[in-house]
N, C-alpha and C. Protein backbone atom coordinates (compact mmCIF):
# COMPACT_ATOMS: atom_id res chain seq x y z
N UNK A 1 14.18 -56.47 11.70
CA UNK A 1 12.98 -55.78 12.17
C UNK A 1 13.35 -54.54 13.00
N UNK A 2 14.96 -54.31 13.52
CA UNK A 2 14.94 -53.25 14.25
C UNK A 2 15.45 -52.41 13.61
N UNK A 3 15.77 -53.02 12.08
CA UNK A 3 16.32 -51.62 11.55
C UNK A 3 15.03 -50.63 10.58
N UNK A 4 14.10 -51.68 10.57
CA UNK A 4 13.04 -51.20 10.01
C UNK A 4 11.89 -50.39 10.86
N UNK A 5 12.10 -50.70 12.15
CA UNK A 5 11.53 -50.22 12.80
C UNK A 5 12.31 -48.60 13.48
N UNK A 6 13.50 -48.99 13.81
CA UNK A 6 14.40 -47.65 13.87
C UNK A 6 14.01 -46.42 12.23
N UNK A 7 14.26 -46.97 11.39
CA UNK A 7 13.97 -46.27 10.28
C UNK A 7 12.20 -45.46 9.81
N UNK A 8 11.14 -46.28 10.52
CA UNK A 8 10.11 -45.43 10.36
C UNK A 8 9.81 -44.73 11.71
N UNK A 9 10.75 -45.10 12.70
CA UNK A 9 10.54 -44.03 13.95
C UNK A 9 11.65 -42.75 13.13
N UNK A 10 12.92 -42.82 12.15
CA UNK A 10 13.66 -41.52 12.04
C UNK A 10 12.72 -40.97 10.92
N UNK A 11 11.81 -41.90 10.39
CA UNK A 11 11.23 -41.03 9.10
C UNK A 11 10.10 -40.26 9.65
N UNK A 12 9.33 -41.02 11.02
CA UNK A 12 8.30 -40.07 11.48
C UNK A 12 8.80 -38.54 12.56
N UNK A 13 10.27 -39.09 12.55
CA UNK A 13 10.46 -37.78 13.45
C UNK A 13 11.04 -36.73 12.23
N UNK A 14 11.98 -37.20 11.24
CA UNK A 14 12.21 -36.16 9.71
C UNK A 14 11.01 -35.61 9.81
N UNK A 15 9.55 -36.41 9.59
CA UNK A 15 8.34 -35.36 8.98
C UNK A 15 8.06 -34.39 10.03
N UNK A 16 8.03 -34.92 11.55
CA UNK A 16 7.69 -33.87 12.50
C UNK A 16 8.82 -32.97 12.47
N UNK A 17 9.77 -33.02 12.43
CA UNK A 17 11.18 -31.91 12.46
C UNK A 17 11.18 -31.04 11.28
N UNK A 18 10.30 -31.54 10.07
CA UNK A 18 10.52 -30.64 8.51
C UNK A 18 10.29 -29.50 8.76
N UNK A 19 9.47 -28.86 9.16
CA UNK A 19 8.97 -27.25 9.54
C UNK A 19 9.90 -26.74 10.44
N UNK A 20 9.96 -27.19 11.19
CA UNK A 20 11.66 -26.63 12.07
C UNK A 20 12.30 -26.40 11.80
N UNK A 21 13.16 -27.36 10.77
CA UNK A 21 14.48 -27.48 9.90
C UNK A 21 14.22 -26.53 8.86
N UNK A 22 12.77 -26.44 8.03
CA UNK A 22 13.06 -25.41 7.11
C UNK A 22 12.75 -24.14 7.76
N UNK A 23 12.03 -23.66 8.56
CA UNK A 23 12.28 -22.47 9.74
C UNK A 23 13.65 -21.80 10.04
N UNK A 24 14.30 -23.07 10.44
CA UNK A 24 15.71 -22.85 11.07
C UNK A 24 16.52 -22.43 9.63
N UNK A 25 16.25 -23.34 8.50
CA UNK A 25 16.94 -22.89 7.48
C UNK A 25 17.05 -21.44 6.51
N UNK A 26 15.56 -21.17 6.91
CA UNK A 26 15.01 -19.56 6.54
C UNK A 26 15.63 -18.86 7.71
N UNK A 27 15.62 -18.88 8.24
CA UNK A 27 15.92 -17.64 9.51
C UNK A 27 17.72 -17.00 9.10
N UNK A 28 18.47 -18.70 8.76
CA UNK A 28 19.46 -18.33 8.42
C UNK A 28 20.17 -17.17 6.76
N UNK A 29 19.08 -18.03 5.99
CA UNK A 29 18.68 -16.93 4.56
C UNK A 29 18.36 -15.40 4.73
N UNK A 30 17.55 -15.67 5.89
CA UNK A 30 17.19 -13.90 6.42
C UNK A 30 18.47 -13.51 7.36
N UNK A 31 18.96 -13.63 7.44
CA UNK A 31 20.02 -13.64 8.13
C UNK A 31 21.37 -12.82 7.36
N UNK A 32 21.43 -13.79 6.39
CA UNK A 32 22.56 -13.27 5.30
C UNK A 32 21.82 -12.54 4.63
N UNK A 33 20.30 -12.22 4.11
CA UNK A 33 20.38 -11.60 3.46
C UNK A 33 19.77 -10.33 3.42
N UNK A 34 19.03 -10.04 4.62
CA UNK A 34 18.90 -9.01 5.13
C UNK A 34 17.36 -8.43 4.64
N UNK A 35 16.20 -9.62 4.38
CA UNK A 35 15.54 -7.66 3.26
C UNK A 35 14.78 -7.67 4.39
N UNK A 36 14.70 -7.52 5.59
CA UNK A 36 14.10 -6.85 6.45
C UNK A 36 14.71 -6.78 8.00
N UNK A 37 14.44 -5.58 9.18
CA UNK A 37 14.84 -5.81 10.47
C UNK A 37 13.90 -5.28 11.41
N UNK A 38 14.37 -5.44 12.45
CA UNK A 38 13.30 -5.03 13.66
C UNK A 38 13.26 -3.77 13.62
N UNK A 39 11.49 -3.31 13.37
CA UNK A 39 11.33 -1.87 13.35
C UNK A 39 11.10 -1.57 11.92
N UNK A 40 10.67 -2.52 10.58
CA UNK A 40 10.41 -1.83 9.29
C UNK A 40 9.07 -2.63 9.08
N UNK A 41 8.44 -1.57 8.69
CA UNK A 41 6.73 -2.28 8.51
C UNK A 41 7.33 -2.69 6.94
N UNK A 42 6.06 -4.31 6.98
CA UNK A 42 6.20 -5.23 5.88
C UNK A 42 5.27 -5.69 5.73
N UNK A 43 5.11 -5.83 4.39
CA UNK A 43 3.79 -6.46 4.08
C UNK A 43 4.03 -8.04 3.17
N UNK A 44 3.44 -9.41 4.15
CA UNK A 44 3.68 -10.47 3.23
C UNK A 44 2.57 -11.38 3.56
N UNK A 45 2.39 -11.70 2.47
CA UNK A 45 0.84 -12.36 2.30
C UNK A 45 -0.34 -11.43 3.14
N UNK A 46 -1.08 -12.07 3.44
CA UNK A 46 -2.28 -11.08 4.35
C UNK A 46 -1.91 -10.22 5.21
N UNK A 47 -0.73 -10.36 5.16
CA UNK A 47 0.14 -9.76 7.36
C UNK A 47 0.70 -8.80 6.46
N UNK A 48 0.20 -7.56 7.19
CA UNK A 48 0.83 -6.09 7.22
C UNK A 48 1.12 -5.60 8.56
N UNK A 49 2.49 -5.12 8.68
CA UNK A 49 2.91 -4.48 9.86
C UNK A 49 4.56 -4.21 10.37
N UNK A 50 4.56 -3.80 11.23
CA UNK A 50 5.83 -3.24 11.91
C UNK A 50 6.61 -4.67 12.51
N UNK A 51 7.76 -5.28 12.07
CA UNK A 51 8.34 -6.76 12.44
C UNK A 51 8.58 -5.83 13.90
N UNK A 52 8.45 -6.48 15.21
CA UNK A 52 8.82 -6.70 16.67
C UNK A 52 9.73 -7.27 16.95
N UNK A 53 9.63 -8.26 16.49
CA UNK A 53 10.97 -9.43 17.13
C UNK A 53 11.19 -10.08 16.16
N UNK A 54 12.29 -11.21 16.05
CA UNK A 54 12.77 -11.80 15.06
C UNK A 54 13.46 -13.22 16.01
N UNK A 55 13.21 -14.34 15.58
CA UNK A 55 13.14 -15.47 16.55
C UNK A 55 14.23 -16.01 15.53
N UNK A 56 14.40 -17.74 15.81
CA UNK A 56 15.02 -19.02 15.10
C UNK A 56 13.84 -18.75 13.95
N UNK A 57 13.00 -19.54 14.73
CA UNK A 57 11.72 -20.25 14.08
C UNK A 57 10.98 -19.15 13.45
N UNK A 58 10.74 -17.80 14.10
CA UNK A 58 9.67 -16.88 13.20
C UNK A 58 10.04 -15.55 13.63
N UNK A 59 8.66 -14.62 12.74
CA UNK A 59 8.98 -13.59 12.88
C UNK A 59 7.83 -12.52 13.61
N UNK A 60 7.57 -11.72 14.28
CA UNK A 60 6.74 -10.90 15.06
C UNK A 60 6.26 -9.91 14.79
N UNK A 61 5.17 -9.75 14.29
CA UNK A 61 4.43 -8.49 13.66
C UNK A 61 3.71 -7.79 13.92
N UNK A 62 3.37 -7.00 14.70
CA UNK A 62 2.80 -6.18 15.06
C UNK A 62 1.57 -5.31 13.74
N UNK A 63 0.41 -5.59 13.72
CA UNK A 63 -0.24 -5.10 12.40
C UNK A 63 -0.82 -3.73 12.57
N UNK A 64 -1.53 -3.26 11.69
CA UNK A 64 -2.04 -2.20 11.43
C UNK A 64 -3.48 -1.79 12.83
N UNK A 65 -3.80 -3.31 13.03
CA UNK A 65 -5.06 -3.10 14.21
C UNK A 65 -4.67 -3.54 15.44
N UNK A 66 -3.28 -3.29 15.71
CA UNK A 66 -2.39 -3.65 17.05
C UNK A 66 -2.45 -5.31 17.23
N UNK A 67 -2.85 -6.03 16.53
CA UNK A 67 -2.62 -7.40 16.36
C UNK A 67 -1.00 -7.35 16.15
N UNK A 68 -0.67 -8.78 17.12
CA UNK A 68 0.56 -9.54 17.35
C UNK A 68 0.60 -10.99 16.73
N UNK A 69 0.99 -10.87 15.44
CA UNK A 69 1.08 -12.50 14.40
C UNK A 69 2.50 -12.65 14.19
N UNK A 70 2.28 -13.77 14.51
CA UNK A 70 3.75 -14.72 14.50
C UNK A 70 3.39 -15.33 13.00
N UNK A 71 4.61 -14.86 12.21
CA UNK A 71 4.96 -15.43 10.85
C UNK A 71 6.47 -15.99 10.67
N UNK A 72 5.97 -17.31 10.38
CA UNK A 72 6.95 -18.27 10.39
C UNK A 72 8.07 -17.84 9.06
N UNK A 73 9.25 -18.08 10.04
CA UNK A 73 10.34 -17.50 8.54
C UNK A 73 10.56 -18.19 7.01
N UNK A 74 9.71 -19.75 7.25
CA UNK A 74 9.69 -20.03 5.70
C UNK A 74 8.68 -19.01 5.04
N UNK A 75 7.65 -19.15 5.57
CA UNK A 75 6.77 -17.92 4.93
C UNK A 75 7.19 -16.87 4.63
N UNK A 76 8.15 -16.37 5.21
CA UNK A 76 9.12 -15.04 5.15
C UNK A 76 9.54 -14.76 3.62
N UNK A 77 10.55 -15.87 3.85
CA UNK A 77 11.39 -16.62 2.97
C UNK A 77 10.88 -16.89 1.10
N UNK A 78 9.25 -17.59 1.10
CA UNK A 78 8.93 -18.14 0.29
C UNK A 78 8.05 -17.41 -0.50
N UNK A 79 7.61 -16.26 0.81
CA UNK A 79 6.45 -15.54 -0.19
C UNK A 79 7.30 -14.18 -0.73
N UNK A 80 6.30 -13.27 -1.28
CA UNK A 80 6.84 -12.43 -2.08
C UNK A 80 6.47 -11.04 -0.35
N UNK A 81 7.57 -10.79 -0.64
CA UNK A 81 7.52 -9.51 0.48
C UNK A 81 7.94 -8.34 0.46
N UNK A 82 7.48 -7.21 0.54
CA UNK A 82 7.18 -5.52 0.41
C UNK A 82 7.90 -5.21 1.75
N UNK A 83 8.74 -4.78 1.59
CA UNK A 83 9.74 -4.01 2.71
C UNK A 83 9.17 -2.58 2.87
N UNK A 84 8.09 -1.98 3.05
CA UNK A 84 7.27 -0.55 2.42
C UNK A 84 8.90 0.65 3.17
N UNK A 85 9.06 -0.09 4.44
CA UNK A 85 10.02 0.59 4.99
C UNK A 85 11.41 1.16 4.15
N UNK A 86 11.35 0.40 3.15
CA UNK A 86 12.76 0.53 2.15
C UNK A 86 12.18 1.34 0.62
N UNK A 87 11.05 1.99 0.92
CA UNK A 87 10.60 2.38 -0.70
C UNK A 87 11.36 3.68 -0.46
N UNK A 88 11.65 3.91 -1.70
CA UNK A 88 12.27 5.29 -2.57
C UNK A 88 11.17 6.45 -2.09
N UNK A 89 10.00 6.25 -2.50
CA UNK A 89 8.99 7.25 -2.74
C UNK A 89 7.56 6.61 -1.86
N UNK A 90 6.47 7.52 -1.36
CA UNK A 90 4.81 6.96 -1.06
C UNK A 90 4.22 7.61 -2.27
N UNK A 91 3.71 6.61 -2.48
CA UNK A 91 2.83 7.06 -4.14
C UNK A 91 1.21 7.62 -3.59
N UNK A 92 0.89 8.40 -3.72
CA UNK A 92 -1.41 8.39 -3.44
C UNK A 92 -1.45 9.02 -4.82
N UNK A 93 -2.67 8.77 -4.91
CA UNK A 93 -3.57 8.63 -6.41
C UNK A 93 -4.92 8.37 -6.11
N UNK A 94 -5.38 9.51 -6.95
CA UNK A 94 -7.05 9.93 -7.02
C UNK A 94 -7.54 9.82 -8.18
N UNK A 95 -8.61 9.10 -8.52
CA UNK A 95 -9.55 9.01 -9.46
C UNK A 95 -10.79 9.93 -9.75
N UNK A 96 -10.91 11.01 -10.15
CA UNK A 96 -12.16 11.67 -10.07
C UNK A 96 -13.03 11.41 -11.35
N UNK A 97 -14.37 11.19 -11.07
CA UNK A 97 -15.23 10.63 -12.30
C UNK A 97 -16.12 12.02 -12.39
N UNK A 98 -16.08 12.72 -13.38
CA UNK A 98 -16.78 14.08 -13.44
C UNK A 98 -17.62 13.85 -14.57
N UNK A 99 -18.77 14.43 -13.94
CA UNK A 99 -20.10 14.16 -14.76
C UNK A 99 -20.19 14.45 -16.24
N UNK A 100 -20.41 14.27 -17.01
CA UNK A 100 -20.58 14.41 -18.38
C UNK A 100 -20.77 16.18 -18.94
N UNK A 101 -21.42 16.67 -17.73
CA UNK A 101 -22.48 17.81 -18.46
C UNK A 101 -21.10 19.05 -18.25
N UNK A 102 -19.87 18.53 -17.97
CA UNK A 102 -19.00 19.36 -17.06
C UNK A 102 -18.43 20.27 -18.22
N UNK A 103 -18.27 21.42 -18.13
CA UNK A 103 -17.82 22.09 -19.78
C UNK A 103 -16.10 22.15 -19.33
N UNK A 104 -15.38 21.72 -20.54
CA UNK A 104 -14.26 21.40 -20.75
C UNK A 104 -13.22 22.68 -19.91
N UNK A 105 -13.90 23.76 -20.28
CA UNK A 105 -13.14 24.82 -19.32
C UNK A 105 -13.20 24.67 -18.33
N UNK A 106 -13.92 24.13 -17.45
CA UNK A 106 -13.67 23.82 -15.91
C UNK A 106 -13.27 22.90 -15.50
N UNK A 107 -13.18 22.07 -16.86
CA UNK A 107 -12.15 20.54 -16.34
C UNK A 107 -10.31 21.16 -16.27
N UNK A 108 -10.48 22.12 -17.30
CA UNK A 108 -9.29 22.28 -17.54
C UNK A 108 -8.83 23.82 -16.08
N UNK A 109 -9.96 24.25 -16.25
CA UNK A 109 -9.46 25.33 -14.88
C UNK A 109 -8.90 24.35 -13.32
N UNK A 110 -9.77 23.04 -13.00
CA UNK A 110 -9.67 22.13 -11.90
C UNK A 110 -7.93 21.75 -12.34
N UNK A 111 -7.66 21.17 -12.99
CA UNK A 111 -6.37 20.52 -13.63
C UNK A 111 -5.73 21.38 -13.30
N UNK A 112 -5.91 22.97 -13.96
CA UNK A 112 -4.92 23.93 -13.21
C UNK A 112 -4.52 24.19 -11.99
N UNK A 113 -5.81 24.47 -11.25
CA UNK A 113 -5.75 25.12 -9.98
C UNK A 113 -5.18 24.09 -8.82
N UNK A 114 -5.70 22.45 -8.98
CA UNK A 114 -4.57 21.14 -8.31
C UNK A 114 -3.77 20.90 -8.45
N UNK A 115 -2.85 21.18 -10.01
CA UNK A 115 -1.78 21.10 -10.13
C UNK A 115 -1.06 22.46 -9.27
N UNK A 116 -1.48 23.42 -9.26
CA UNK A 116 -0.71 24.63 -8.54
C UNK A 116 -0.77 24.51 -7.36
N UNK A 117 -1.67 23.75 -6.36
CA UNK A 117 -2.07 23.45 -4.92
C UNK A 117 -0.92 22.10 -4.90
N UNK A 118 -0.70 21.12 -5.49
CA UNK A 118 0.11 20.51 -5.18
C UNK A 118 1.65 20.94 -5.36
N UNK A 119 1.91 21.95 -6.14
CA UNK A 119 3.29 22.47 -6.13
C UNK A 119 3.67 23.63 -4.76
N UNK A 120 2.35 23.35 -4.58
CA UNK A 120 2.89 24.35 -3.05
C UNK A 120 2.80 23.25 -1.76
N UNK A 121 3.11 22.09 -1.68
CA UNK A 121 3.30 21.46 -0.69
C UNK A 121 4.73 20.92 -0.87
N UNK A 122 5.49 21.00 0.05
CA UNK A 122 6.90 20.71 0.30
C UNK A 122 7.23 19.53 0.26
N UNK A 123 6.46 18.43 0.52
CA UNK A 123 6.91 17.37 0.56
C UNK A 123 6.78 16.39 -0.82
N UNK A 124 5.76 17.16 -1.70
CA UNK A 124 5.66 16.09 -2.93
C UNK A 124 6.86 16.50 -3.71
N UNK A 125 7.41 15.30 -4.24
CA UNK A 125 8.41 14.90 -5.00
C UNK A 125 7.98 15.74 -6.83
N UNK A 126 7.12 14.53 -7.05
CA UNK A 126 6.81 14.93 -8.21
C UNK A 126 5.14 14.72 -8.08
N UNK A 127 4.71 14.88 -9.82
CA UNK A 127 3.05 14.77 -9.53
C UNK A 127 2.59 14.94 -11.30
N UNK A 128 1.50 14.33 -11.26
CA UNK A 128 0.51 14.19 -12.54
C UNK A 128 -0.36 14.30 -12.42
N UNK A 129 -1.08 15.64 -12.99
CA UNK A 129 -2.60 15.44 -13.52
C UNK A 129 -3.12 16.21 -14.31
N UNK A 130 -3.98 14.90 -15.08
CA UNK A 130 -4.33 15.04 -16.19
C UNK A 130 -5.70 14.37 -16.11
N UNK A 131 -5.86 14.86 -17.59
CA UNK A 131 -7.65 14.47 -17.88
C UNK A 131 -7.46 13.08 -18.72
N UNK A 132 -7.85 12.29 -17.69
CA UNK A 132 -7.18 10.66 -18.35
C UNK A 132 -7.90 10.20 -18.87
N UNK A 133 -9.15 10.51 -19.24
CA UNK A 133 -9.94 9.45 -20.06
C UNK A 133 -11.52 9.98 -20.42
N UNK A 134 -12.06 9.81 -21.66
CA UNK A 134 -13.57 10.30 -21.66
C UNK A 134 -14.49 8.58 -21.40
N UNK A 135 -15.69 8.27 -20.41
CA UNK A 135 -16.30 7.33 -20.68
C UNK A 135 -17.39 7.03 -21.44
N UNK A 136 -18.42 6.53 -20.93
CA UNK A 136 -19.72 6.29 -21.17
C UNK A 136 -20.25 7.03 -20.06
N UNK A 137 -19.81 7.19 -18.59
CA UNK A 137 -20.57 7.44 -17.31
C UNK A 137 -20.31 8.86 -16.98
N UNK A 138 -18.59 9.37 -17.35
CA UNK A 138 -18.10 10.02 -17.04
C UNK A 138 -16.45 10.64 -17.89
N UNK A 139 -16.17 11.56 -17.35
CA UNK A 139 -14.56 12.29 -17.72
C UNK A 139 -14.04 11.86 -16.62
N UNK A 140 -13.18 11.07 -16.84
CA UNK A 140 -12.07 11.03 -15.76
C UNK A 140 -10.63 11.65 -15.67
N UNK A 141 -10.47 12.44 -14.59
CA UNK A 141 -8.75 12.96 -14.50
C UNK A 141 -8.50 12.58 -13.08
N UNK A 142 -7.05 12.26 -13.49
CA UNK A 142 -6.42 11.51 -12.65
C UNK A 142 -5.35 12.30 -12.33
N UNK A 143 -4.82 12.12 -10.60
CA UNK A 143 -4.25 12.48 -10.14
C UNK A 143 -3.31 11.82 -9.35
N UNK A 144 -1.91 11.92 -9.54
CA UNK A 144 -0.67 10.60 -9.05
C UNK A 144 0.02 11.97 -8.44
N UNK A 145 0.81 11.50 -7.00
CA UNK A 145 1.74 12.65 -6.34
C UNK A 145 2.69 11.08 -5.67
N UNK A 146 3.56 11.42 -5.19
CA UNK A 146 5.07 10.72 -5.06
C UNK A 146 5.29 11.77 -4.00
N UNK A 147 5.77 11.39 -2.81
CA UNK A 147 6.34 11.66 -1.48
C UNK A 147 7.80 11.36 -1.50
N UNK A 148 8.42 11.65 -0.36
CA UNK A 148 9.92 10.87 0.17
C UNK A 148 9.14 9.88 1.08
N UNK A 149 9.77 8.79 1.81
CA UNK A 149 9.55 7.67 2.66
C UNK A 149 9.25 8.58 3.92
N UNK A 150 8.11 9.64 4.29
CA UNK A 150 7.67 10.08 4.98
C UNK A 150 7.08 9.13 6.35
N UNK A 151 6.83 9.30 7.60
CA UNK A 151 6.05 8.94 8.43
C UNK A 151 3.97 8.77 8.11
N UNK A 152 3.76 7.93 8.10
CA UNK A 152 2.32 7.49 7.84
C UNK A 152 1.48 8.47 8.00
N UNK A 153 1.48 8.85 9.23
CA UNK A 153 0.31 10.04 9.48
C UNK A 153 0.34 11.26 8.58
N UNK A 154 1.51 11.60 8.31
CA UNK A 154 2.46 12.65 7.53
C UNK A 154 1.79 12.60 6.50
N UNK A 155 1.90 11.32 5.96
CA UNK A 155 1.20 11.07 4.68
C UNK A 155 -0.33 11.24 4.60
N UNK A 156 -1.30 10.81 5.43
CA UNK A 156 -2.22 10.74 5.46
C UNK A 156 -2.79 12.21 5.19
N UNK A 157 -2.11 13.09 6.03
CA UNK A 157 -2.55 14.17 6.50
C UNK A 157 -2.27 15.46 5.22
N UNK A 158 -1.37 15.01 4.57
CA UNK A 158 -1.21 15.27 2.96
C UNK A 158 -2.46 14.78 2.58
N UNK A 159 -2.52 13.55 2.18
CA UNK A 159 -4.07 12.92 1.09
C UNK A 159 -5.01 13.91 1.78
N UNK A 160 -5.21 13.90 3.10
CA UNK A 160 -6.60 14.39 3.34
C UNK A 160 -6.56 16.17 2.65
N UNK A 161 -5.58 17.16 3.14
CA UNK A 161 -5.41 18.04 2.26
C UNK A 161 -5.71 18.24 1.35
N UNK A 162 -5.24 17.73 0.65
CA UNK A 162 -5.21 17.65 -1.06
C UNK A 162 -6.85 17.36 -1.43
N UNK A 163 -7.68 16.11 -0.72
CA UNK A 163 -9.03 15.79 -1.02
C UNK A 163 -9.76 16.83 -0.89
N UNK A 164 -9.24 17.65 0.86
CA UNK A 164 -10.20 19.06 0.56
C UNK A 164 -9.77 19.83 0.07
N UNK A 165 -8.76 20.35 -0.46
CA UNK A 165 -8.58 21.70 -1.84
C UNK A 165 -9.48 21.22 -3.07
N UNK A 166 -9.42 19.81 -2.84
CA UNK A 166 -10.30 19.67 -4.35
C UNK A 166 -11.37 19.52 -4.83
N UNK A 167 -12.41 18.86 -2.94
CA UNK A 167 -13.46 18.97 -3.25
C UNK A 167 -13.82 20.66 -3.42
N UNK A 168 -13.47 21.79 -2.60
CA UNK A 168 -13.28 23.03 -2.22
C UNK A 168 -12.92 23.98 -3.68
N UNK A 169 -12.55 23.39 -4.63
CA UNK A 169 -12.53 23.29 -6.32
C UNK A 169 -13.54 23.41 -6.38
N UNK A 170 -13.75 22.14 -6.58
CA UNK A 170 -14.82 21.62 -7.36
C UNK A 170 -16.37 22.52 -6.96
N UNK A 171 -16.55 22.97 -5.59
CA UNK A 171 -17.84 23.45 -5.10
C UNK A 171 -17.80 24.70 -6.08
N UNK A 172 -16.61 25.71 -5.91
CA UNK A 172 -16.57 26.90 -6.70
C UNK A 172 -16.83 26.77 -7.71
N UNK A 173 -16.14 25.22 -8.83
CA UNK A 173 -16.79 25.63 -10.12
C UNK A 173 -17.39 25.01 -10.41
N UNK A 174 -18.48 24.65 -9.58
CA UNK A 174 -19.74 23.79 -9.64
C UNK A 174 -19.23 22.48 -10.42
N UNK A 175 -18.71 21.90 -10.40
CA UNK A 175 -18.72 21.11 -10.98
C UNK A 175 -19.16 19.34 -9.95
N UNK A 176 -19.86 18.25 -10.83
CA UNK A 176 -20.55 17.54 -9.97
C UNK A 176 -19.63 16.19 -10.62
N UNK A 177 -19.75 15.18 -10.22
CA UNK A 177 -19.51 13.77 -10.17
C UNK A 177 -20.42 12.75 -10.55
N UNK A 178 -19.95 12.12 -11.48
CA UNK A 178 -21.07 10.88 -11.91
C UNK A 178 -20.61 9.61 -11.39
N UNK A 179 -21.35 9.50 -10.88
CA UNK A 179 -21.46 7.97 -10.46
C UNK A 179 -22.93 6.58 -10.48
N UNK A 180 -22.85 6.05 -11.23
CA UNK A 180 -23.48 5.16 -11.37
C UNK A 180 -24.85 5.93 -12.17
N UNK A 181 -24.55 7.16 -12.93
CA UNK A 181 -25.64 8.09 -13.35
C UNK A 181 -26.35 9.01 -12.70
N UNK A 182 -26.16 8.60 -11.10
CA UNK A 182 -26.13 9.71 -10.32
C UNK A 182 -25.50 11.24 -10.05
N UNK A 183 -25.95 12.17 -10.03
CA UNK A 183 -24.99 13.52 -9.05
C UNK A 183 -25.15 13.43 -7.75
N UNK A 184 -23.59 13.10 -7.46
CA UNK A 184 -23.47 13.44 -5.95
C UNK A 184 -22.64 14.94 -5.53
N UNK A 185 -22.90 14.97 -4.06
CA UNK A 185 -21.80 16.15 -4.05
C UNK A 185 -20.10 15.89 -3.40
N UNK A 186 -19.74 14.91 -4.12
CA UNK A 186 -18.56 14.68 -3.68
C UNK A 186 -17.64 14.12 -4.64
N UNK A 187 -16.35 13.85 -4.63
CA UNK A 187 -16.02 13.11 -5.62
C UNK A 187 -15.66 11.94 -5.11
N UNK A 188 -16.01 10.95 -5.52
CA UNK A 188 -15.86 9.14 -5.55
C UNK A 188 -14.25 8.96 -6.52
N UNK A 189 -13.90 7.86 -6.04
CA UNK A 189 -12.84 7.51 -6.60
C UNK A 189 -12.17 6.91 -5.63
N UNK A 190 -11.24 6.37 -5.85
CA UNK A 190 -10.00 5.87 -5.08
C UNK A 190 -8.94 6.57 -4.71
N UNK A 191 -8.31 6.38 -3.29
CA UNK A 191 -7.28 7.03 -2.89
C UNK A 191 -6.07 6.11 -2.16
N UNK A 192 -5.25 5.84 -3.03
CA UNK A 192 -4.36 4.93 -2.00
C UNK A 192 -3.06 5.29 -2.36
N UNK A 193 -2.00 4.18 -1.53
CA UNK A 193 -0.78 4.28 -1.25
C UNK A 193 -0.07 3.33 -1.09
């Protein structure tokens, strides 16, 4: 009876110790293998941000809305994780949905005149745009630019640029935006990174 009883007191302390032990065992994996350190924003599972500290047991994140989340290093370990700090390139990309009634010469004058506005900024790498698609709602051309691993704001302050040369286009050659069958005066689309 005391060995049975010794044995479900070591099996209830194994289950309380499992998260520790595999903690402790991740920390050491991150350890040897390096894909992140203090000071590189990361993105894993919901948690985006700048790692702070780096513990046994976890890791310290500092997020995008000055939130401080402690992420445990199996999580580290187990999920799939974006080192953004280690990318080659910042990608942004614009979707513009241009109204139907738009005459092809001014799709093709816009295409020109953004492609020549983006070759005069120093920092884009490379860049695409083109008239990507005819719909039902709309013409869509799309626009992809590629950075170096610039500072955030840096970046931002590029996208916003670039949005006004193009709405600043677009006013000159009248051209309007469909959305949902509507004309607005702006262009809708997506802009990310």
């Amino acid at each position: 009876s005391l060995l049975t009883g010794l044995s479900i007191v070591g099996a209830a302390l194994a289950l309380a110790f499992r998260e520790s032990l595999e903690n402790l065992i991740a920390s050491f994996v991150i350890f040897f293998d390096r894909p992140f350190q203090a000071g590189d924003f990361v993105k894993v599972q919901s948690v985006a941000g700048v790692v702070e500290r780096v513990d046994l047991r976890s890791r310290r994140v500092r997020t995008c809305d000055k939130s401080y989340v402690t992420v445990p290093n199996k999580q580290m370990v187990d999920s799939i994780l974006d080192n953004v700090s280690k990318r080659s390139q910042i990608r942004g990309a614009i979707d513009l949905h241009l109204h139907l009634q738009t005459p092809t010469a001014k799709i093709n004058e816009l295409l020109t005149e953004v492609r020549s506005f983006l070759s005069t900024i120093p920092e884009i790498q490379t860049q695409t745009v083109l008239f990507n698609d005819i719909r039902l709602q709309a013409y869509v051309v799309f626009i992809e630019f590629f950075t170096p691993p610039i500072p955030w704001p840096q970046f931002t302050a590029i996208k916003e640029r670039i949005n006004f040369q193009i709405l600043q286009t677009m006013d000159r050659l009248e051209i309007k935006v469909a959305a949902e069958g509507k004309d607005l005066a702006f262009p809708l689309g997506n802009t990310q990174a």
